[in-house]
N, C-alpha and C. Protein backbone atom coordinates (compact mmCIF):
# COMPACT_ATOMS: atom_id res chain seq x y z
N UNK A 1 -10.03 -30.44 91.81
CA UNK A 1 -11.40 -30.93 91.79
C UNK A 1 -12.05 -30.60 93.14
N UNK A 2 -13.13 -29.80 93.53
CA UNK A 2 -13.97 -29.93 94.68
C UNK A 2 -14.63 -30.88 95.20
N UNK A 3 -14.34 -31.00 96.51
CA UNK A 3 -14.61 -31.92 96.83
C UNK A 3 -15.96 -32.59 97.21
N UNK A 4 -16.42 -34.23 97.07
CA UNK A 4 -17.71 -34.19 97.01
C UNK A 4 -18.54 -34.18 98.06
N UNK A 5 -19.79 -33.88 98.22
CA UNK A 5 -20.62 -33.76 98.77
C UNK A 5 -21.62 -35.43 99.37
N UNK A 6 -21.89 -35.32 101.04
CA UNK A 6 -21.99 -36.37 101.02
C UNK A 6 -23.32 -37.26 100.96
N UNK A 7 -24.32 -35.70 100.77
CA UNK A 7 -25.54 -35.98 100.34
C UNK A 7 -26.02 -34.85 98.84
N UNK A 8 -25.14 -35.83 97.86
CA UNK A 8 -25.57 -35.31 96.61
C UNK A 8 -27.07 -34.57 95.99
N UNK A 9 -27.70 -34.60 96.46
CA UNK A 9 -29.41 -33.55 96.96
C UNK A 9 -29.43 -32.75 97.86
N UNK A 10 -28.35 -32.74 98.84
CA UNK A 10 -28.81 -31.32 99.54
C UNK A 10 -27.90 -30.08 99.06
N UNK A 11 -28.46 -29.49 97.86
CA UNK A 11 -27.71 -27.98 97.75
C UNK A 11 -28.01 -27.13 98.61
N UNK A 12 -28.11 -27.41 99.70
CA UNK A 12 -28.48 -26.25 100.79
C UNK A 12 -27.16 -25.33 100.74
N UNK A 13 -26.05 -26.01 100.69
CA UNK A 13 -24.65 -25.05 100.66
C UNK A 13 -24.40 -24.91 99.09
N UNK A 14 -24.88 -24.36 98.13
CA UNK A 14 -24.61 -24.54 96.27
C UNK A 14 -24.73 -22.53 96.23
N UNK A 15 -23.77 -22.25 95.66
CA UNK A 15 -24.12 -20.61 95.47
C UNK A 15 -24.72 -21.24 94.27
N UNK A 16 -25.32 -19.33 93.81
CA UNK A 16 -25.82 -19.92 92.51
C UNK A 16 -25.30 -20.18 91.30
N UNK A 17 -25.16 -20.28 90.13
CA UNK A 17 -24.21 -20.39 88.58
C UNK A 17 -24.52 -19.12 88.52
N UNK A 18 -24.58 -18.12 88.31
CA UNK A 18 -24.28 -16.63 88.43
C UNK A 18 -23.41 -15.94 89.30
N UNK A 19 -23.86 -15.99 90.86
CA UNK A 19 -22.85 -16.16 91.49
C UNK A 19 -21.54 -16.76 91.54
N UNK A 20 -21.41 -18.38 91.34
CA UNK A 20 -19.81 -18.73 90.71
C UNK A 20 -19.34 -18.01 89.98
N UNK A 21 -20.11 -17.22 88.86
CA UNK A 21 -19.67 -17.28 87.34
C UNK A 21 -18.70 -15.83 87.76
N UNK A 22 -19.23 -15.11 88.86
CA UNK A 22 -18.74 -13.50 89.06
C UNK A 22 -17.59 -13.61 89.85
N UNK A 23 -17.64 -14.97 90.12
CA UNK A 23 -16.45 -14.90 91.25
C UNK A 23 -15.11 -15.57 90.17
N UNK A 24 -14.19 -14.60 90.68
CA UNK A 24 -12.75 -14.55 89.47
C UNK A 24 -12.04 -16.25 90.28
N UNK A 25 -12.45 -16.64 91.50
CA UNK A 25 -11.78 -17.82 91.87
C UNK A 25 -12.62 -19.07 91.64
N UNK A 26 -13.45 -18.93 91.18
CA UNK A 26 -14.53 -20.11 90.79
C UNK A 26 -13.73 -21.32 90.51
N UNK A 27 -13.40 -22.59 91.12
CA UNK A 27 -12.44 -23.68 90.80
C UNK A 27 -13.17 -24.08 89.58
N UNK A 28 -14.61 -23.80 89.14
CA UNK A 28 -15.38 -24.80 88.52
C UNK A 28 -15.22 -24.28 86.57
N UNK A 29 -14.63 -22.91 86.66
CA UNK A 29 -14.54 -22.25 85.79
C UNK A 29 -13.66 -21.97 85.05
N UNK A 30 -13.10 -22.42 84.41
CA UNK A 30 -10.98 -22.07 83.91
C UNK A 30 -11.02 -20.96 82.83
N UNK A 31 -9.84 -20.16 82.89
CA UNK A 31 -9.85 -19.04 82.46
C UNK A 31 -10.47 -19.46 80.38
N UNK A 32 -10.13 -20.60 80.28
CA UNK A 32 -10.07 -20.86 78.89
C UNK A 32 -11.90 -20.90 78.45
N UNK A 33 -12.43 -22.01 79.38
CA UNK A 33 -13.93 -22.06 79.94
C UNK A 33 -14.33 -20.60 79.57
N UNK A 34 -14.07 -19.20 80.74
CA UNK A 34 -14.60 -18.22 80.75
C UNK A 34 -14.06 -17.46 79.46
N UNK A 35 -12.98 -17.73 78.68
CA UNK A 35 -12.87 -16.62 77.38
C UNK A 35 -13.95 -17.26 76.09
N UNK A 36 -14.15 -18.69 76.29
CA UNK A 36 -14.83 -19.34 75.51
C UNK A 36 -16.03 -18.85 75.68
N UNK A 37 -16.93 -19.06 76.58
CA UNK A 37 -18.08 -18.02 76.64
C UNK A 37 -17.91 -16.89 76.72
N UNK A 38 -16.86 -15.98 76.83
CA UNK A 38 -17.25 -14.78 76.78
C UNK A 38 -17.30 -14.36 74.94
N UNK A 39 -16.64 -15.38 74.09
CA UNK A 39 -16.32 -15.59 73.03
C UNK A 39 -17.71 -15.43 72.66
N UNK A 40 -18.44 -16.72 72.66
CA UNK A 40 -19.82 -17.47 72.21
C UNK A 40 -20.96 -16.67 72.23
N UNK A 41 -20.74 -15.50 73.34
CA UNK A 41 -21.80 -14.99 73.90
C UNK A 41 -22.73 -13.99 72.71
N UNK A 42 -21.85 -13.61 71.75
CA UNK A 42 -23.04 -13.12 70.49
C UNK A 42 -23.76 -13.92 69.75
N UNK A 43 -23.23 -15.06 69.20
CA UNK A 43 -23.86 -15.89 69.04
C UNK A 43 -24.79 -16.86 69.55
N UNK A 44 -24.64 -16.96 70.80
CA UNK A 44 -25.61 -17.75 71.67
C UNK A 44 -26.61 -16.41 71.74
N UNK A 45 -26.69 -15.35 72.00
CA UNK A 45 -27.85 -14.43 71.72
C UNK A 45 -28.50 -14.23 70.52
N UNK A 46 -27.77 -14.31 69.09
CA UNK A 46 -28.11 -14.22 68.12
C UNK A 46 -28.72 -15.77 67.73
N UNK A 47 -29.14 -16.80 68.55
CA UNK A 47 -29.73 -18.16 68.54
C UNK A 47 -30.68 -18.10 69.19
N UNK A 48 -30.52 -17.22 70.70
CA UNK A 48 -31.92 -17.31 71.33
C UNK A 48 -32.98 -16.08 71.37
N UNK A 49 -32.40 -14.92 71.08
CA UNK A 49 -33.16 -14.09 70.87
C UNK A 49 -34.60 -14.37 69.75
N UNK A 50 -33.82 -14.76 68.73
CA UNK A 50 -35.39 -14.98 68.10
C UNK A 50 -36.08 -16.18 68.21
N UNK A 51 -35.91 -17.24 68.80
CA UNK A 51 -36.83 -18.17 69.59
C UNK A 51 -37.28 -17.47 70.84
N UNK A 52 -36.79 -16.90 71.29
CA UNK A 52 -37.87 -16.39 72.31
C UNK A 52 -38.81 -15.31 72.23
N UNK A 53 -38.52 -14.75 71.23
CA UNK A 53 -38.97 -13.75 70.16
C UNK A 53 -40.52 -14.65 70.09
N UNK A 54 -40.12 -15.46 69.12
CA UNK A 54 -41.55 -16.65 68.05
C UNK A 54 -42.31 -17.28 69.63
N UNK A 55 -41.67 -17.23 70.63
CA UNK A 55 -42.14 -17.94 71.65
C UNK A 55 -43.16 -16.98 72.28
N UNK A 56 -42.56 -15.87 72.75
CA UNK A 56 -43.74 -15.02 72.82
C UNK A 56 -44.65 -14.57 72.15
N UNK A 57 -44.47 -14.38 70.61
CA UNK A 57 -45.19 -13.84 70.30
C UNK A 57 -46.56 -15.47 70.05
N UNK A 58 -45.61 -16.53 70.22
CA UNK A 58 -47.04 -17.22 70.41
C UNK A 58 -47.90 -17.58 71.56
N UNK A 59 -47.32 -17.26 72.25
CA UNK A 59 -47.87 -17.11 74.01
C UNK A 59 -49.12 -16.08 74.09
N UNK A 60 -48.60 -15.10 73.59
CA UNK A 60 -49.79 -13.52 73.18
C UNK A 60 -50.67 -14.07 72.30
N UNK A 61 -50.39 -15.13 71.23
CA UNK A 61 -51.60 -15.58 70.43
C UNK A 61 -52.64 -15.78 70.87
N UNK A 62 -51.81 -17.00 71.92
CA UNK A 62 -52.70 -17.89 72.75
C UNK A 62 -53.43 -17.18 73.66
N UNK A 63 -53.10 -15.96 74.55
CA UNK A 63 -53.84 -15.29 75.05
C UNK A 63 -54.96 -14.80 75.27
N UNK A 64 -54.72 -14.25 73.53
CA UNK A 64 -55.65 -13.63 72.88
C UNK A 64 -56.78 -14.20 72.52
N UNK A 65 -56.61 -15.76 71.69
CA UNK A 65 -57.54 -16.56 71.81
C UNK A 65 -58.31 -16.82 72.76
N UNK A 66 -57.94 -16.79 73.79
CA UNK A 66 -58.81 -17.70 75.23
C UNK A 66 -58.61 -16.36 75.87
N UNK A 67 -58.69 -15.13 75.91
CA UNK A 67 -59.31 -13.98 76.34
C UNK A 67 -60.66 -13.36 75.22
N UNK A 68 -60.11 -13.39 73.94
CA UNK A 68 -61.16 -13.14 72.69
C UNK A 68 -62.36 -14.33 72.90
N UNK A 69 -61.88 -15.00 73.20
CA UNK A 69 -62.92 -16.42 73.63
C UNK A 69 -63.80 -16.34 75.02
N UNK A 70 -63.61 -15.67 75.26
CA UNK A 70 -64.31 -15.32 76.89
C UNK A 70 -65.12 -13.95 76.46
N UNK A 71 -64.38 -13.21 76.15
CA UNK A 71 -64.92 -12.14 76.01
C UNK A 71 -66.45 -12.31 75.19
N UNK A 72 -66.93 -13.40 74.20
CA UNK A 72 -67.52 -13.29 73.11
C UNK A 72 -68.57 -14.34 73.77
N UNK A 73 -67.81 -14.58 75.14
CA UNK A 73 -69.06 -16.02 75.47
C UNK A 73 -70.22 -15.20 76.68
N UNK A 74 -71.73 -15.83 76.73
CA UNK A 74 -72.52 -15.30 77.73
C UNK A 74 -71.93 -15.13 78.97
């Protein structure tokens, strides 16, 4: 277990979760942890890809509206 920190708010010393994730000694990470996501990882894309998909394409809706909406005003 790493040990704790004695002001739980200052991540001034925190690499990032990407960084841990690359490092093969990561205490925070166990080999079982990392085959499990490396497992998951089509499926967790095949979950978020198309919500972020519907997400943009309603973001561009909205755009469009309140740019088409400007455009049409004096």
């Amino acid at each position: 277990m790493p040990p704790r920190r004695e002001n739980p708010d200052d991540d001034s010393d925190q690499e990032s979760i990407l960084d841990l994730n690359a490092r093969p000694d990561n205490p925070y990470i166990t080999e079982t942890v990392r085959q499990a996501l490396h497992d998951m990882m089509p499926q967790l894309i095949d979950a978020i890809i198309p919500q972020l998909i519907s997400q943009t394409v309603e973001a561009v809706r909205q755009v469009n509206a309140v740019a088409g909406g400007a455009a049409n005003s004096p």
